[in-house]
C-alpha atoms as a PDB file:
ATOM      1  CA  UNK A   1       4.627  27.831  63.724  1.00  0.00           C
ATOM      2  CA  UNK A   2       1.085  29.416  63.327  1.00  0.00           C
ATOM      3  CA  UNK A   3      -1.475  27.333  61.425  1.00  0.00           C
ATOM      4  CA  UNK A   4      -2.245  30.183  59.032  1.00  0.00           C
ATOM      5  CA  UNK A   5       1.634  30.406  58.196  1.00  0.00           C
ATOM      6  CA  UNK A   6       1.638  26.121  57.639  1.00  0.00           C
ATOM      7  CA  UNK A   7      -1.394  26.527  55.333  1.00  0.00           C
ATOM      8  CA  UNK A   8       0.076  29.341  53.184  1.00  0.00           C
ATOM      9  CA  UNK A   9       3.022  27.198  52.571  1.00  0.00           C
ATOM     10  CA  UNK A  10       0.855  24.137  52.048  1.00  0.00           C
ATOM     11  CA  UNK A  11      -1.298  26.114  49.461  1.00  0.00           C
ATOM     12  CA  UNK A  12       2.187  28.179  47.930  1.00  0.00           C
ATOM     13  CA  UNK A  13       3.366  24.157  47.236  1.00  0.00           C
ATOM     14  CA  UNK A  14       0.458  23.680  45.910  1.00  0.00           C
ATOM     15  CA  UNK A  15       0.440  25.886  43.622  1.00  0.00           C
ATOM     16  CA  UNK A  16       3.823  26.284  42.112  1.00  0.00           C
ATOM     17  CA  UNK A  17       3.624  22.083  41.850  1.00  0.00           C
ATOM     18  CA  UNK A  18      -0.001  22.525  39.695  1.00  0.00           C
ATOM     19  CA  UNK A  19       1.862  25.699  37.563  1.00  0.00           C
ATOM     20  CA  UNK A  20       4.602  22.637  36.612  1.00  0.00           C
ATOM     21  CA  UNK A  21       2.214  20.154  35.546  1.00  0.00           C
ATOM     22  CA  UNK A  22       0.107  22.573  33.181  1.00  0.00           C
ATOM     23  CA  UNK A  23       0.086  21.001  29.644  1.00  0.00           C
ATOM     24  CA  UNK A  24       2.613  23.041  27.401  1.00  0.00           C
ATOM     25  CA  UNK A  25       1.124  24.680  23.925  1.00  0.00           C
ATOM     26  CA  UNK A  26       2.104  22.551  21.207  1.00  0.00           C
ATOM     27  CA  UNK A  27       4.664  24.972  19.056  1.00  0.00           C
ATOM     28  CA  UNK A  28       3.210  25.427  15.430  1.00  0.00           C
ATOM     29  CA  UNK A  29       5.854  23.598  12.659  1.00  0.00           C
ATOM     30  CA  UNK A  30       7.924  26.059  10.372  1.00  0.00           C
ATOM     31  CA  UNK A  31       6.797  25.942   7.064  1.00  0.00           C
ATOM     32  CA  UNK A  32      10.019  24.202   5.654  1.00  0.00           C
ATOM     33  CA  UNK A  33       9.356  21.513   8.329  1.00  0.00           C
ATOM     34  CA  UNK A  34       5.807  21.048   7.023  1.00  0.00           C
ATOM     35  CA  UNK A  35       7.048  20.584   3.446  1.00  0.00           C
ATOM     36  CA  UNK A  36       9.322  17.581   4.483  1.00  0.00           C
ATOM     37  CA  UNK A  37       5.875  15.670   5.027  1.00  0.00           C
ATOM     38  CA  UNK A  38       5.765  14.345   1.645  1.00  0.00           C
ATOM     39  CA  UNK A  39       8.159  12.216   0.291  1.00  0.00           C
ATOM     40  CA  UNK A  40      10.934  13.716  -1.525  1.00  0.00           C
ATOM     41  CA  UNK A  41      13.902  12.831  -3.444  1.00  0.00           C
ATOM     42  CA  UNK A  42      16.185  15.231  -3.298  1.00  0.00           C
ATOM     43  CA  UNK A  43      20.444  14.514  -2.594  1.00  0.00           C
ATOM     44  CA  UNK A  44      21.969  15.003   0.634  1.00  0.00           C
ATOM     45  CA  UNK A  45      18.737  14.165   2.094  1.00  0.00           C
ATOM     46  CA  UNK A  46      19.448  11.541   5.116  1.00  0.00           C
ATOM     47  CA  UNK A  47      17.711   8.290   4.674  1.00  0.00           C
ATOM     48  CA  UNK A  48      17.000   6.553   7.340  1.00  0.00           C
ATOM     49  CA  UNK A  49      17.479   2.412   8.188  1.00  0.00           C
ATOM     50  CA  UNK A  50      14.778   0.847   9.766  1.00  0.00           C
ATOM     51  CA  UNK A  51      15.086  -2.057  11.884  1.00  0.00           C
ATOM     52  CA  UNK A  52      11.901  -4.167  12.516  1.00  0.00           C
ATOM     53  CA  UNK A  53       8.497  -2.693  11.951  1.00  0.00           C
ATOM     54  CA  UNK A  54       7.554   1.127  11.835  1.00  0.00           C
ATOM     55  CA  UNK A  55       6.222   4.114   9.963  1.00  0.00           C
ATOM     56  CA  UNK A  56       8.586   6.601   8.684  1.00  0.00           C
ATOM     57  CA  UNK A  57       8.100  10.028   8.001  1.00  0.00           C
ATOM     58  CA  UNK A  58       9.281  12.578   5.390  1.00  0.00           C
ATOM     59  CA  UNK A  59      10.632   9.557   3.324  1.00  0.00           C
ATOM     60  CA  UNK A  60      13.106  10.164   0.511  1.00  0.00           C
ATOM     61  CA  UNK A  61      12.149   8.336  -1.786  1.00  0.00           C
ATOM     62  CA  UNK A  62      14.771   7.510  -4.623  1.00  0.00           C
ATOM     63  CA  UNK A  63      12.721   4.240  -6.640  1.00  0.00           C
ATOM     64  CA  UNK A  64       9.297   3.192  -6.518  1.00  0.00           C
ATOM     65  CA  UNK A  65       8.486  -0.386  -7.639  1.00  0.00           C
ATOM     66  CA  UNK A  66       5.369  -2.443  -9.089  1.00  0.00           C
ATOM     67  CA  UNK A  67       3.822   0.764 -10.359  1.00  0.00           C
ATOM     68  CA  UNK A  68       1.376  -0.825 -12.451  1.00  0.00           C
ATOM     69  CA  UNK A  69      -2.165   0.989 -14.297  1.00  0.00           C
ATOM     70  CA  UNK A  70      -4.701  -1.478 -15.099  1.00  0.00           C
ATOM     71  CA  UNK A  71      -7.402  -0.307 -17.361  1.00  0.00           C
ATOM     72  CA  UNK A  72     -10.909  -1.846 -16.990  1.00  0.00           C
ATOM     73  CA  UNK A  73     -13.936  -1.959 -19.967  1.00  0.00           C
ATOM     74  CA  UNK A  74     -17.024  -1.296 -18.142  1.00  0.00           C
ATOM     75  CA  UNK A  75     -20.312  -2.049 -19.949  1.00  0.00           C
ATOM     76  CA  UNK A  76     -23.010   0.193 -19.472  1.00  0.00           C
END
């Protein structure tokens, strides 16, 4: 084979392998998908179990507990 035909290939390979490793765009959310941020409590809603240590998002949140409001007298 000619060396200008080798080199073509080389630099076709090249190129097709650095089109493949391009970062993709990150795809913007829907806006119902963006709503499920929050927590919600709402039926039907799947709740997931958690095994060990993590965060959860979009929690559904049925009871909150130790809600307390402390009120403090500040002299001025």
């Amino acid at each position: 084979m000619d060396p200008w035909l080798i080199s073509l290939l080389v630099g076709l390979v090249l190129n097709v392998v650095s089109y493949l490793l391009l970062p993709k765009p990150k795809q913007n959310k829907p806006e119902s998908a963006r709503n499920m941020d929050d927590p919600t409590a709402e039926a039907g809603r799947e709740i997931p179990v958690v095994f060990g240590t993590m965060t959860v998002q979009s929690l559904n949140v049925l009871w909150y507990g130790d809600k307390t409001m402390l009120t403090y007298k500040v002299n001025a």
